[in-house]
Every structure is written in structure tokens, then in C-alpha cells.
Protein backbone atom coordinates (compact mmCIF):
# COMPACT_ATOMS: atom_id res chain seq x y z
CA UNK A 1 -28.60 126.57 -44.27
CA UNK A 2 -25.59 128.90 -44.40
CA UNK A 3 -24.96 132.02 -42.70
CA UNK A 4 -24.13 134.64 -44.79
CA UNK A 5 -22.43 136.39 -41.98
CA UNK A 6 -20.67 133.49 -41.06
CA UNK A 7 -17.38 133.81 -42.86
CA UNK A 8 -13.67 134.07 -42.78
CA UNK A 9 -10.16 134.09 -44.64
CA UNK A 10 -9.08 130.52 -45.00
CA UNK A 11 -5.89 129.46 -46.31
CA UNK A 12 -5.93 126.38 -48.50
CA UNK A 13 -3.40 124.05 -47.80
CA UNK A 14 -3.97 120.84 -49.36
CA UNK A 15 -6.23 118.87 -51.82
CA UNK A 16 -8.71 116.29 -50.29
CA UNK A 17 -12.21 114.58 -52.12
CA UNK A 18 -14.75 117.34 -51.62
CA UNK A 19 -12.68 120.30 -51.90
CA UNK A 20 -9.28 122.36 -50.69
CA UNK A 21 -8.48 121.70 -47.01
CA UNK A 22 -7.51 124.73 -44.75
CA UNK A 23 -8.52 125.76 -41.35
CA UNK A 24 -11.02 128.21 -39.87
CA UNK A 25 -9.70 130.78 -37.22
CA UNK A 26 -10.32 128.42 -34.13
CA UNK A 27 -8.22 125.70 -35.83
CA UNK A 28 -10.75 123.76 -37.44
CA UNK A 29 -10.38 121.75 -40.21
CA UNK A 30 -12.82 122.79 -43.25
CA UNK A 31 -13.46 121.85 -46.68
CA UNK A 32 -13.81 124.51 -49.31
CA UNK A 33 -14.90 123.57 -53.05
CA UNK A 34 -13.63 125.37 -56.37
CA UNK A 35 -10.14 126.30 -54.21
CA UNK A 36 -6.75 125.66 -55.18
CA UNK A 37 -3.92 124.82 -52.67
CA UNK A 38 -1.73 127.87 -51.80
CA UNK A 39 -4.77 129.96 -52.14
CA UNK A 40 -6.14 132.21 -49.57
CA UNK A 41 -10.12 132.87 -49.78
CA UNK A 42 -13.45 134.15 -48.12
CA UNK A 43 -15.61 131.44 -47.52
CA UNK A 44 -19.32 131.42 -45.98
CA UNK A 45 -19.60 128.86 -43.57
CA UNK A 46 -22.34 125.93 -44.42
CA UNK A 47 -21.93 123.12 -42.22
CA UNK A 48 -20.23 122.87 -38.78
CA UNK A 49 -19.38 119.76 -36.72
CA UNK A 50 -17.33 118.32 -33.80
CA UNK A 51 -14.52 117.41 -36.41
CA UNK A 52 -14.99 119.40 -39.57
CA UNK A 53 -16.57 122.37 -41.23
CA UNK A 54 -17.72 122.80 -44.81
CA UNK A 55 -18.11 126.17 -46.35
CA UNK A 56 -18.89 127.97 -50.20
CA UNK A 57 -16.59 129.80 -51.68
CA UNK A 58 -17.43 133.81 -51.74
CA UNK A 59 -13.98 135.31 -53.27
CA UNK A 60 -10.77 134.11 -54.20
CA UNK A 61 -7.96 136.84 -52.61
CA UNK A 62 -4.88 134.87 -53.62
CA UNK A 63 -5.50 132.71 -56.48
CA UNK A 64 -3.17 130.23 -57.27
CA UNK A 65 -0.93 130.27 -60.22
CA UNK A 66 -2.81 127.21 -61.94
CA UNK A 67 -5.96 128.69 -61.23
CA UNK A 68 -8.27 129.46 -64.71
CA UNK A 69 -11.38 130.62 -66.20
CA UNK A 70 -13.58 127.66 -66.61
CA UNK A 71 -14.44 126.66 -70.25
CA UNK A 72 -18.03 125.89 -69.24
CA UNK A 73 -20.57 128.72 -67.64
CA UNK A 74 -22.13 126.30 -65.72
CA UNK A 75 -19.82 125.59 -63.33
CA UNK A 76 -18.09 126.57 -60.62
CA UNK A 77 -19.65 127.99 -56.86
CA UNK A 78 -23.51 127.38 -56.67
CA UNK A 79 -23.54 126.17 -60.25
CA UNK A 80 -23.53 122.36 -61.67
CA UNK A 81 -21.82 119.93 -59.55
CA UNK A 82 -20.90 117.54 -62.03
CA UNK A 83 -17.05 119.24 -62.95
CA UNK A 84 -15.23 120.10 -59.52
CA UNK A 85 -11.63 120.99 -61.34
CA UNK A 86 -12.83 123.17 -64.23
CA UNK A 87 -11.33 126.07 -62.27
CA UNK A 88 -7.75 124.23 -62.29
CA UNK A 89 -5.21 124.13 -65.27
CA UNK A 90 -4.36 120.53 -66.61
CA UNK A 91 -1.18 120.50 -64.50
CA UNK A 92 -3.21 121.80 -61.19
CA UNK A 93 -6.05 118.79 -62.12
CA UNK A 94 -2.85 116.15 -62.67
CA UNK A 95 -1.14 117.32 -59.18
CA UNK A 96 -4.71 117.42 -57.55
CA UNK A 97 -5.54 113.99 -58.16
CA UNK A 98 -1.80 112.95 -57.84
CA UNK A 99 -2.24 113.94 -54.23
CA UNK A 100 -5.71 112.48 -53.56
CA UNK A 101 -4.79 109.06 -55.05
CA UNK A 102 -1.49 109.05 -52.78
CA UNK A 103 -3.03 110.12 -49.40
CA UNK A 104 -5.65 107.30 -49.75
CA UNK A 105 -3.40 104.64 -50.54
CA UNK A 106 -1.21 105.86 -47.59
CA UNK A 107 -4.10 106.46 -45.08
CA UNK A 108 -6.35 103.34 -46.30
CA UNK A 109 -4.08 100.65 -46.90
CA UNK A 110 -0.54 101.91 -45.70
CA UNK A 111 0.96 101.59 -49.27
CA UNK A 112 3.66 104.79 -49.83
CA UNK A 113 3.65 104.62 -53.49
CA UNK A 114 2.40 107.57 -55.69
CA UNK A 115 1.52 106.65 -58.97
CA UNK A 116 1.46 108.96 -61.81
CA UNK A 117 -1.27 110.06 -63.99
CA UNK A 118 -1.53 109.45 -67.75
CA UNK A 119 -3.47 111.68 -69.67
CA UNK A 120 -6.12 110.47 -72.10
CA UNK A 121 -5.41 111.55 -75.77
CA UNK A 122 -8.18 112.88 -76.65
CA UNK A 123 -9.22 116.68 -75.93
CA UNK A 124 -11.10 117.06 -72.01
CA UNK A 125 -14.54 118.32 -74.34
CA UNK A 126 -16.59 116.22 -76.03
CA UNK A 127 -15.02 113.26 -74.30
CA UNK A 128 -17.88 112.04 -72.71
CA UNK A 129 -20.11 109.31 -74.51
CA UNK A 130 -22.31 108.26 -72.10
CA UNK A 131 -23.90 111.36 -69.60
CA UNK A 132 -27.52 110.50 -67.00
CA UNK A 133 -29.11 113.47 -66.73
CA UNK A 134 -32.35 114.56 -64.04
CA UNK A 135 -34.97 116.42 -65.69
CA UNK A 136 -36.21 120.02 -64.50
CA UNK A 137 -39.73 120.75 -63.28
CA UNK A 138 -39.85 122.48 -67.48
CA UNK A 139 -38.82 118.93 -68.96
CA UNK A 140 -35.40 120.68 -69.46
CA UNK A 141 -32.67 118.12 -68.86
CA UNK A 142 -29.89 119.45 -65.89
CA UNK A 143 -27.55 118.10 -63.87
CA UNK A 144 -27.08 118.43 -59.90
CA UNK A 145 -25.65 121.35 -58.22
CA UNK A 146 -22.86 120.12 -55.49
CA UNK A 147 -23.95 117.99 -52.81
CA UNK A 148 -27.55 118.96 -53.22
CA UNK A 149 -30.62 117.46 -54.82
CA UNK A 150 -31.29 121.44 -56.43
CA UNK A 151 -31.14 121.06 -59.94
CA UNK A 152 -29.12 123.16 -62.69
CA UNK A 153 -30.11 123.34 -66.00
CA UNK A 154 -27.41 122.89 -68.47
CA UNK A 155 -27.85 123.48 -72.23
CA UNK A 156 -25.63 122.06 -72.96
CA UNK A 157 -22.94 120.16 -71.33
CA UNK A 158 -19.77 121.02 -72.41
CA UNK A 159 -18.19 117.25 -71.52
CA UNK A 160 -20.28 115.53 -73.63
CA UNK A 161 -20.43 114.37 -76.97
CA UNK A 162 -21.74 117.17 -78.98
CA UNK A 163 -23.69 115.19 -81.48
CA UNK A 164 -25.94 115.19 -78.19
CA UNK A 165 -26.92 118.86 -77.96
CA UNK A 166 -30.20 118.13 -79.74
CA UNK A 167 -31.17 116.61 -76.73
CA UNK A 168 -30.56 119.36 -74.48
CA UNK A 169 -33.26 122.01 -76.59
CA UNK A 170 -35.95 118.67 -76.45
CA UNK A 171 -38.83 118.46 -73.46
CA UNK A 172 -38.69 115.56 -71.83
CA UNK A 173 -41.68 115.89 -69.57
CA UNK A 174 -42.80 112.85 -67.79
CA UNK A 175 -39.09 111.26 -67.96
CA UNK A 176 -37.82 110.92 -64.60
CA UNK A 177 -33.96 110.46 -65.67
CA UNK A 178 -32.90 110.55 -69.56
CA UNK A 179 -28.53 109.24 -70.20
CA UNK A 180 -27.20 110.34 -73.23
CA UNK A 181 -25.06 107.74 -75.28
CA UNK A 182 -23.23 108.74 -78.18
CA UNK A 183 -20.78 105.42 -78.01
CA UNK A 184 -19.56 104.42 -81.07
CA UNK A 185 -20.05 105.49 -85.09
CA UNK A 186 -24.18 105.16 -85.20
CA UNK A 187 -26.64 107.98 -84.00
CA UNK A 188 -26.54 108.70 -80.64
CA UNK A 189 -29.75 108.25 -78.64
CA UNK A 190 -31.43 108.64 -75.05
CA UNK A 191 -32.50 105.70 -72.50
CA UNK A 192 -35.14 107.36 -70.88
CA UNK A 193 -36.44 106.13 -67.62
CA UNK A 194 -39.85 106.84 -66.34
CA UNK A 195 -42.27 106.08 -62.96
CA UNK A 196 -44.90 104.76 -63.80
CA UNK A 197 -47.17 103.78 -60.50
CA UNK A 198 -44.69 101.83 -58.49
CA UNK A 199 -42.68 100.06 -61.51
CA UNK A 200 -39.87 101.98 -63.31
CA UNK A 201 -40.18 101.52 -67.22
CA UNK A 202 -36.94 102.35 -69.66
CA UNK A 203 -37.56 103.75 -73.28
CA UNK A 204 -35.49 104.25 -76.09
CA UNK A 205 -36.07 107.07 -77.66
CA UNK A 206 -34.22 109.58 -80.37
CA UNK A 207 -32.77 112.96 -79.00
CA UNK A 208 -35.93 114.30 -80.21
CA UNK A 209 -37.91 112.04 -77.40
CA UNK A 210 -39.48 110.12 -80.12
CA UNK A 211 -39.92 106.15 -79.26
CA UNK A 212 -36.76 103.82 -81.30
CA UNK A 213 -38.65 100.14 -82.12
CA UNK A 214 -36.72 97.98 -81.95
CA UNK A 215 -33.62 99.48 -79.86
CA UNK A 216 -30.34 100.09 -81.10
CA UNK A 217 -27.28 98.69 -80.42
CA UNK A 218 -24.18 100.65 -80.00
CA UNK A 219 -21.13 98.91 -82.06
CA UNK A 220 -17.65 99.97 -80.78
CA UNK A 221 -14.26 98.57 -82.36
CA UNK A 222 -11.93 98.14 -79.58
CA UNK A 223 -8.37 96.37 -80.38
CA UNK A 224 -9.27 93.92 -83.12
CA UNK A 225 -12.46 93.45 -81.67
CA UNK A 226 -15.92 94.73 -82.54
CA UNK A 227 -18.43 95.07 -79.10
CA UNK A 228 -22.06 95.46 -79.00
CA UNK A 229 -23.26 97.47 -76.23
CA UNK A 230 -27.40 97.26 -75.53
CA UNK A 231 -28.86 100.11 -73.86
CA UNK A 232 -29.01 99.15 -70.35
CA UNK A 233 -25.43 97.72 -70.36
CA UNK A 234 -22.08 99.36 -69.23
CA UNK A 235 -20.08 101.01 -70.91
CA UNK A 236 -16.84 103.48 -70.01
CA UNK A 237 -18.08 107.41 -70.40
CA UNK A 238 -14.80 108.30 -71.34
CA UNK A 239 -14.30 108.19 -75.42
CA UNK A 240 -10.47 106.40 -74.84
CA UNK A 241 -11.34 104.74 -72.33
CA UNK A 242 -12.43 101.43 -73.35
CA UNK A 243 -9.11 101.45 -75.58
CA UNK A 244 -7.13 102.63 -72.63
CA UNK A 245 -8.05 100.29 -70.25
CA UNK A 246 -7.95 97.20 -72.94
CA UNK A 247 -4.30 97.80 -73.72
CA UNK A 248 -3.28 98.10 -70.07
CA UNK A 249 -5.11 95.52 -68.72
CA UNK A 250 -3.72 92.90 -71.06
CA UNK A 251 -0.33 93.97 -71.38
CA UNK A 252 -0.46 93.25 -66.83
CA UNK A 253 -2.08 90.34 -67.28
CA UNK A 254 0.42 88.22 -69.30
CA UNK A 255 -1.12 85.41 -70.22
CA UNK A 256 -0.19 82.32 -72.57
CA UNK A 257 -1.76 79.90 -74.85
CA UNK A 258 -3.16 77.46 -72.36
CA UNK A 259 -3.41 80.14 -69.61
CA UNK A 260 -6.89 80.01 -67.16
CA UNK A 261 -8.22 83.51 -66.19
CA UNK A 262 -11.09 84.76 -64.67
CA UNK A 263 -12.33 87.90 -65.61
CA UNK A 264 -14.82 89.51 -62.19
CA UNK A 265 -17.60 92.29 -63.24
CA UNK A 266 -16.59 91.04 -66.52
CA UNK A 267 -19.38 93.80 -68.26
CA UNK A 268 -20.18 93.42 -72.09
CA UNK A 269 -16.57 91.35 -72.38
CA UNK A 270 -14.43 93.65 -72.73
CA UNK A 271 -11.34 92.15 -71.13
CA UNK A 272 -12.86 88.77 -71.13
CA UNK A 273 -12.86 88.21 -75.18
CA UNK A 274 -9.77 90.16 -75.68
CA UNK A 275 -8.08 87.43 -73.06
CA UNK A 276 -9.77 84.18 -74.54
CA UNK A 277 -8.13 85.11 -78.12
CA UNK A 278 -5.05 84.66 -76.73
CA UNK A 279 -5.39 81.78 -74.35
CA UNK A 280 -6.84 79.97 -77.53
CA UNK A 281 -9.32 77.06 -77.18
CA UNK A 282 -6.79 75.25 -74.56
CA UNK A 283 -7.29 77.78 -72.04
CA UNK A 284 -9.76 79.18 -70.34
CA UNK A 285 -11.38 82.52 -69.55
CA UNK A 286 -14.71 82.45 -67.13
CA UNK A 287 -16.49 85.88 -67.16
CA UNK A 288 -18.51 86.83 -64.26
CA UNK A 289 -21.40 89.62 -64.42
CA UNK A 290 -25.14 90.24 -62.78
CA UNK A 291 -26.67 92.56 -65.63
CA UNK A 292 -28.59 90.22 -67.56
CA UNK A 293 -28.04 92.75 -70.59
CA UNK A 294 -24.31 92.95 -70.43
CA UNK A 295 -24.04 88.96 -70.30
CA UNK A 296 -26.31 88.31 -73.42
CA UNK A 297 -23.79 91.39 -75.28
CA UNK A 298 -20.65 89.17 -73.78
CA UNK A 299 -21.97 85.76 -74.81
CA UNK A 300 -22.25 87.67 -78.11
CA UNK A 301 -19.17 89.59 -78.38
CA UNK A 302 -17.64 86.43 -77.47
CA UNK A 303 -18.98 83.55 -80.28
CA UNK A 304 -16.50 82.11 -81.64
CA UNK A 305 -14.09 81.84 -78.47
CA UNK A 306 -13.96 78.25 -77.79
CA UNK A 307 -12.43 78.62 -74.13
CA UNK A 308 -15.07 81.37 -72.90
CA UNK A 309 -17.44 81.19 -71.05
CA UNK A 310 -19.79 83.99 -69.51
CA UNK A 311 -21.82 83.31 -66.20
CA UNK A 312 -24.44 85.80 -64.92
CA UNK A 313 -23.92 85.61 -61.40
CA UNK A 314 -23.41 87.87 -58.43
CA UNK A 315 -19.49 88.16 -57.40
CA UNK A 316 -19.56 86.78 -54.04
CA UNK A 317 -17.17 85.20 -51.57
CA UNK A 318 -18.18 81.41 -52.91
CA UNK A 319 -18.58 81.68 -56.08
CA UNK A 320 -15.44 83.28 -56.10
CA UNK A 321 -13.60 80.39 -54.23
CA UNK A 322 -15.65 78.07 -57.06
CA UNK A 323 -14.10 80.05 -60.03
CA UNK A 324 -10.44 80.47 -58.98
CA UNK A 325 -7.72 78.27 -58.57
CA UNK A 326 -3.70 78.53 -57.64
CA UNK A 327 -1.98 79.54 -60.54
CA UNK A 328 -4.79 81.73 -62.36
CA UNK A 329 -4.27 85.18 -63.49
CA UNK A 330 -7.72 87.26 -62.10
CA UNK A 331 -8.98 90.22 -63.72
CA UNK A 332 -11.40 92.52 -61.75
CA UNK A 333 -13.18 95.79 -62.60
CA UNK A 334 -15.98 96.63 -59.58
CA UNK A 335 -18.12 99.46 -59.72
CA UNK A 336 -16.91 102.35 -57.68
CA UNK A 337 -18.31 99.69 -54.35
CA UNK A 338 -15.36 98.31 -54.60
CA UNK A 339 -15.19 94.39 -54.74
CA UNK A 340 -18.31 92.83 -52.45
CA UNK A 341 -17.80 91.67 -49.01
CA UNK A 342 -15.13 89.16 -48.56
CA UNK A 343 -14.18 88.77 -52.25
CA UNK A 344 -10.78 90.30 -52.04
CA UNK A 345 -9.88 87.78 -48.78
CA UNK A 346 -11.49 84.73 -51.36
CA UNK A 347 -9.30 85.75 -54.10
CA UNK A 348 -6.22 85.73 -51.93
CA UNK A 349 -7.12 82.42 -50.23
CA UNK A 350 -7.03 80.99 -53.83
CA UNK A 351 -3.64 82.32 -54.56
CA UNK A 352 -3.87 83.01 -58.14
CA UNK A 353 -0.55 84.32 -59.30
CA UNK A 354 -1.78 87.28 -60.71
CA UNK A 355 -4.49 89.89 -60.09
CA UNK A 356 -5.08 93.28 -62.30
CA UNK A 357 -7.29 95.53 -60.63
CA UNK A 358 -9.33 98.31 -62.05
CA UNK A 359 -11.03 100.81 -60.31
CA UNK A 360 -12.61 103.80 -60.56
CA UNK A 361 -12.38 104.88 -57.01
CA UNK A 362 -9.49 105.40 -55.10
CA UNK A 363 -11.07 104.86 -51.58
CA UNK A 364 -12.16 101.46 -52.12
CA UNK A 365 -9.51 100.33 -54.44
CA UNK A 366 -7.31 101.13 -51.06
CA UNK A 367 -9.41 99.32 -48.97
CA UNK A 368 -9.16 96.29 -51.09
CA UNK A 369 -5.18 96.75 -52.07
CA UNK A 370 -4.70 96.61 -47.84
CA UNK A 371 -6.58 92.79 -47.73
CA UNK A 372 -4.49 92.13 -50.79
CA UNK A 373 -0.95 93.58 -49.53
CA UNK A 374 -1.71 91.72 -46.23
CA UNK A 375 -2.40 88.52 -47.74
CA UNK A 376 1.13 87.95 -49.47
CA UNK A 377 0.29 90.30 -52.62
CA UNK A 378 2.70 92.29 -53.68
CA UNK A 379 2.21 96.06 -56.33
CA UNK A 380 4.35 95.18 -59.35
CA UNK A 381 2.39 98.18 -61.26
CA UNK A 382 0.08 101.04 -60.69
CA UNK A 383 -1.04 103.85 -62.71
CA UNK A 384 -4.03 106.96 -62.64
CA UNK A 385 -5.67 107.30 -65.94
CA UNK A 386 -7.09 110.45 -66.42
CA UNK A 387 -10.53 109.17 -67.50
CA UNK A 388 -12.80 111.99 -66.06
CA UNK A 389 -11.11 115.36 -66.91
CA UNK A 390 -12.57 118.25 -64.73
CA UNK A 391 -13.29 116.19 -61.92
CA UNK A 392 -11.77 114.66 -58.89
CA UNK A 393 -12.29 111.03 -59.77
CA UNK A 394 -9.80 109.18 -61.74
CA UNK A 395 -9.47 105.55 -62.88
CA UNK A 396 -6.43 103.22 -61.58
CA UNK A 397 -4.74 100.11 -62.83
CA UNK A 398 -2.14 97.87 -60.71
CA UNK A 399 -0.88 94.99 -61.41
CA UNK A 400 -0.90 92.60 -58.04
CA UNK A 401 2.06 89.49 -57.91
CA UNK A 402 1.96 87.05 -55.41
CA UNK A 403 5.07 86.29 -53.55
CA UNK A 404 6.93 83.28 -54.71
């Protein structure tokens, strides 16, 4: 619980994950959301340790020149915690995560590069296709205020698609968690996910709540390429994304006719089938995923494609050193985990010649990129793609060469 009482002046100094860094009175270190660097503010202290304090913001005194009015009412302090830059102007958001992206690197795996960050094309609202919502005590779907389990009720939310605002004026009593997809060209839906007893059951309903029999199946043209995305399989939230990340990720990985690749976390095939077209039947592309859903969607995206193959598998240490071999190019895109225990030190011991890593976290991408760098990797690319406007978290691509 916070003190009311309990505040002071704090100048902000510096960005960090979780909010401005400045310093109380007695020197220590605290983290203020919604701030800016340069600013000075009145904060109410929340949470005090040994190390660190955490505090609210109650009044902004100096605001910072790329401070704004944010475009949706349901943010900023004590409101939804989903957006934590919709205070800052597109250039305060590009230096903000600029900064973040280079301190980790630096701090986690003592690499001094600072990669910039490339904009999506597409507008920050209505650039979400995919959104998981909780549901209110009044069936009313809402969205988690910051670090908290309190719920805010958002109608609607101004990052999403808005051919999903039906949704947010439907009850959805007895749902325990309802995500939004509006991917693709065909009506957008719900996957609605309920307790019932001990087992969790997942319906697919209309934005109305209304039961869909048989499911649909999201279609998405990416490239030359048309993907089928189930329900319960991954897909990138961000509209571009999927685009984005296609044209990057094979332009890095460079492979040939006759090339052998192995694509890690491989998803609905994204990268995978893209790769295997050009490889042609003399190569080889082996696509790795656990979600039962997203391999059946690969195998599918991928008919056709003599030289692929899709295995539903966990990514592990040995069946990593089973899959790669000296020479290969490696493709990997882990959830924001990071890649599992020991898989980054297998894919070095293999020595393929090339790795392109996605991530969507800069902490663990860091941690991995030190095992990588130590090993006899070298960065011949990075770049932050501004896949999650409004917030802190970005997505990065680098390109990994082994030394010859």
C-alpha cells in the first residue's frame, strides 16, 4: 500500500523497463511510470527496498518537451497498464526504447552497439490484430492496470483493430479470458477461454459471444505466400509485422538453392516456407515447434515444398545438436523466454555459419547474444522494429556470422 504522505520531487534522469529512473532525497534509486527523462515530478512513494524504490506519479512540474496528451483516456497513472509510452511523442517513444535496447545489450552481454529503430508503416491505432483481454466481475472485457491484478475496463481499446469494438459493448459472463483476432481479410472473432471444474475449455465464438461451428481460420497473404492461422496458433499482434519480419529475416539469412536451414519456434511457417521456396527441393528446411495447432497450419502452409519438413517437438539442447550441422544457416524466433536452457551453447557447438535471431525481448535476447558473442559469433546486423507502439517492448533482428 502507498502512503499518500509519502512523497517527494524526483528528477528523472534516464529511461529503464518499468518506468523513468531518478533518485529520492536520500539517494535512492526509484522507478517512476508515465515520466519522461529531463522531467522533474511529485511522486507518492509505493514500494521501498534495500536497493530500489517504486513510486506513482502525482504531478508532472517540468514536463519534458516530448511529453503529450495521450490519444486514449484509459491510460496513463492508475489507469490501464497495457500502453506505458502513450504520454511520449513518437520521437520520445523511438529515443526511449533506443536507450533501453542499448543499456541491456551493454549490461547483459557486454555488446556496445546501439541499434536503431525502424518504424512500422502503418498508423500506432488500429495496429493491433490480435489483443487477450480479462473479463470484469459485469462480463465487461478490460485490461490490467500496471503491475496489479485490479482490472480496468476499456471500451474500447484504442490499439486494436476497430472492426473489434463490437466486442467490447458484448457480456461475456462466465468467460474467464476472451483475445480478439482481427488477422487477416475475414470477420474477426473471439477465442474465448473458460474454467470449467478443473479443465480449461476454449470456444470460438462471434464478437457477439455467439458459438462459431466449425472454427474459422484466419488467411493472411504474406510475401507470395498465403498462411492459415487456427485459433489457438501464433500469430504477430502487430498488423506489419508478419511482413516486416518476413522481409528481414530472409534478406539475413542468405540462402541458396541447395542451402540446409533450420528454422527454431518455427510457428505456423512463417519463415520456414518462405525459406524452403528458395532452397528448392535440393535443400532443406526442418521446422521446429511444440503447439500442436501451429504445426498442423505449417505442414499446411507448407504442401507443396518438397525439402520441408515440420517436427512438433520441444526446442531443447539435443534435439538441437540432432537438427544442426556445420555449415547451416539457423533461424530462431523464441517467445519473450528467450531460447530454452542450453540451446544457444548447442547451436554454437554446431557451428552453423549463420544464425538470425528474433526476439521480442531485449533482456533475454542479451542474455543469449553474450553465449553467442562468446562462442566465436560475431553481430553482422541488428535492428529494433517498432512492433508495439505505446509501449516499452520492441522487437529485434540481428544477423549472427561465425568467424572464419
Amino acid at each position: 500500500m502507498s502512503d499518500p504522505a509519502a512523497h517527494e520531487l524526483v528528477r528523472i534522469e534516464r529511461p529503464a523497463t518499468g518506468g523513468g529512473v531518478g533518485r529520492l532525497g536520500d539517494g535512492l534509486v526509484v522507478f517512476v511510470r508515465d515520466t519522461l527523462p529531463g522531467e522533474l515530478v511529485d511522486v507518492s512513494i509505493e514500494q521501498r527496498t534495500s536497493s530500489f524504490a517504486r513510486a506513482s506519479l502525482r504531478r508532472v512540474i517540468e514536463p519534458s518537451t516530448d511529453r503529450v496528451a495521450a490519444p486514449c483516456r484509459f491510460s496513463g497513472a492508475g489507469g490501464c497498464g497495457g500502453c506505458d509510452l502513450q504520454h511520449a511523442s513518437s520521437a520520445g517513444q523511438t529515443s526511449w526504447k533506443e536507450a533501453i535496447v542499448a543499456e541491456q545489450l551493454r549490461r547483459i552481454a557486454g555488446y556496445d552497439g546501439a541499434p536503431s529503430l525502424v518504424h512500422a508503416p502503418s498508423p500506432p491505432r488500429g495496429s493491433r490484430t490480435r489483443l487477450r483481454c480479462a473479463v470484469d466481475d459485469a462480463g465487461q472485457l478490460a485490461l490490467r492496470a500496471s503491475r496489479s491484478h485490479d482490472l480496468v475496463t476499456v471500451n474500447p481499446c484504442w490499439l486494436v483493430d476497430p472492426r473489434v469494438d463490437e466486442a467490447f459493448a458484448t457480456s461475456w459472463t462466465r468467460a474467464n479470458e476472451v483475445e480478439l483476432r482481427a488477422i487477416g481479410d475475414a470477420p474477426p472473432f473471439a477465442v474465448v477461454k473458460r474454467l470449467v471444474g478443473r479443465s480449461v475449455r476454449y470456444e470460438v465464438c462471434d464478437l457477439r459471444g455467439r458459438r462459431i461451428d466449425p472454427a474459422p481460420v484466419s488467411r493472411v497473404l504474406v510475401g507470395e505466400t498465403h498462411y492459415n492461422i487456427s485459433p489457438q496458433s501464433f500469430w504477430q499482434s502487430h498488423v506489419d509485422a508478419p511482413s516486416m519480419l518476413l522481409d528481414r529475416v530472409t534478406a539475413l539469412a542468405g540462402v541458396e538453392r541447395g542451402d540446409r536451414v533450420v528454422d527454431l519456434y518455427c510457428g505456423v511457417g512463417l519463415f520456414a516456407v518462405a525459406l524452403a521456396s528458395v532452397v528448392g527441393p535440393a535443400g532443406r528446411v526442418v521446422g521446429v515447434e511444440t503447439s500442436p495447432h501451429a504445426v498442423r497450419d505449417a505442414r499446411e502452409n507448407g504442401a507443396g515444398h518438397g525439402g520441408l519438413r515440420i517436427r512438433e517437438a520441444m526446442v531443447t539442447a539435443d534435439s538441437v545438436r540432432n537438427l544442426i550441422g556445420a555449415g547451416d544457416v539457423v533461424v530462431v524466433d523464441p517467445p519473450r523466454a528467450g531460447l530454452a536452457k542450453g540451446v544457444a551453447a548447442a547451436i554454437v557447438e554446431r557451428r552453423p555459419r549463420r544464425v538470425v535471431y528474433v526476439s521480442c525481448d531485449a533482456a533475454t535476447f542479451a542474455r543469449d547474444l553474450k553465449v553467442f558473442l562468446s562462442g566465436g559469433f560475431s553481430v553482422s546486423h541488428m535492428e529494433i522494429l517498432d512492433l508495439f507502439p505505446m509501449t516499452e517492448h520492441v522487437e529485434l533482428v540481428a544477423l549472427l556470422d561465425i568467424h572464419p
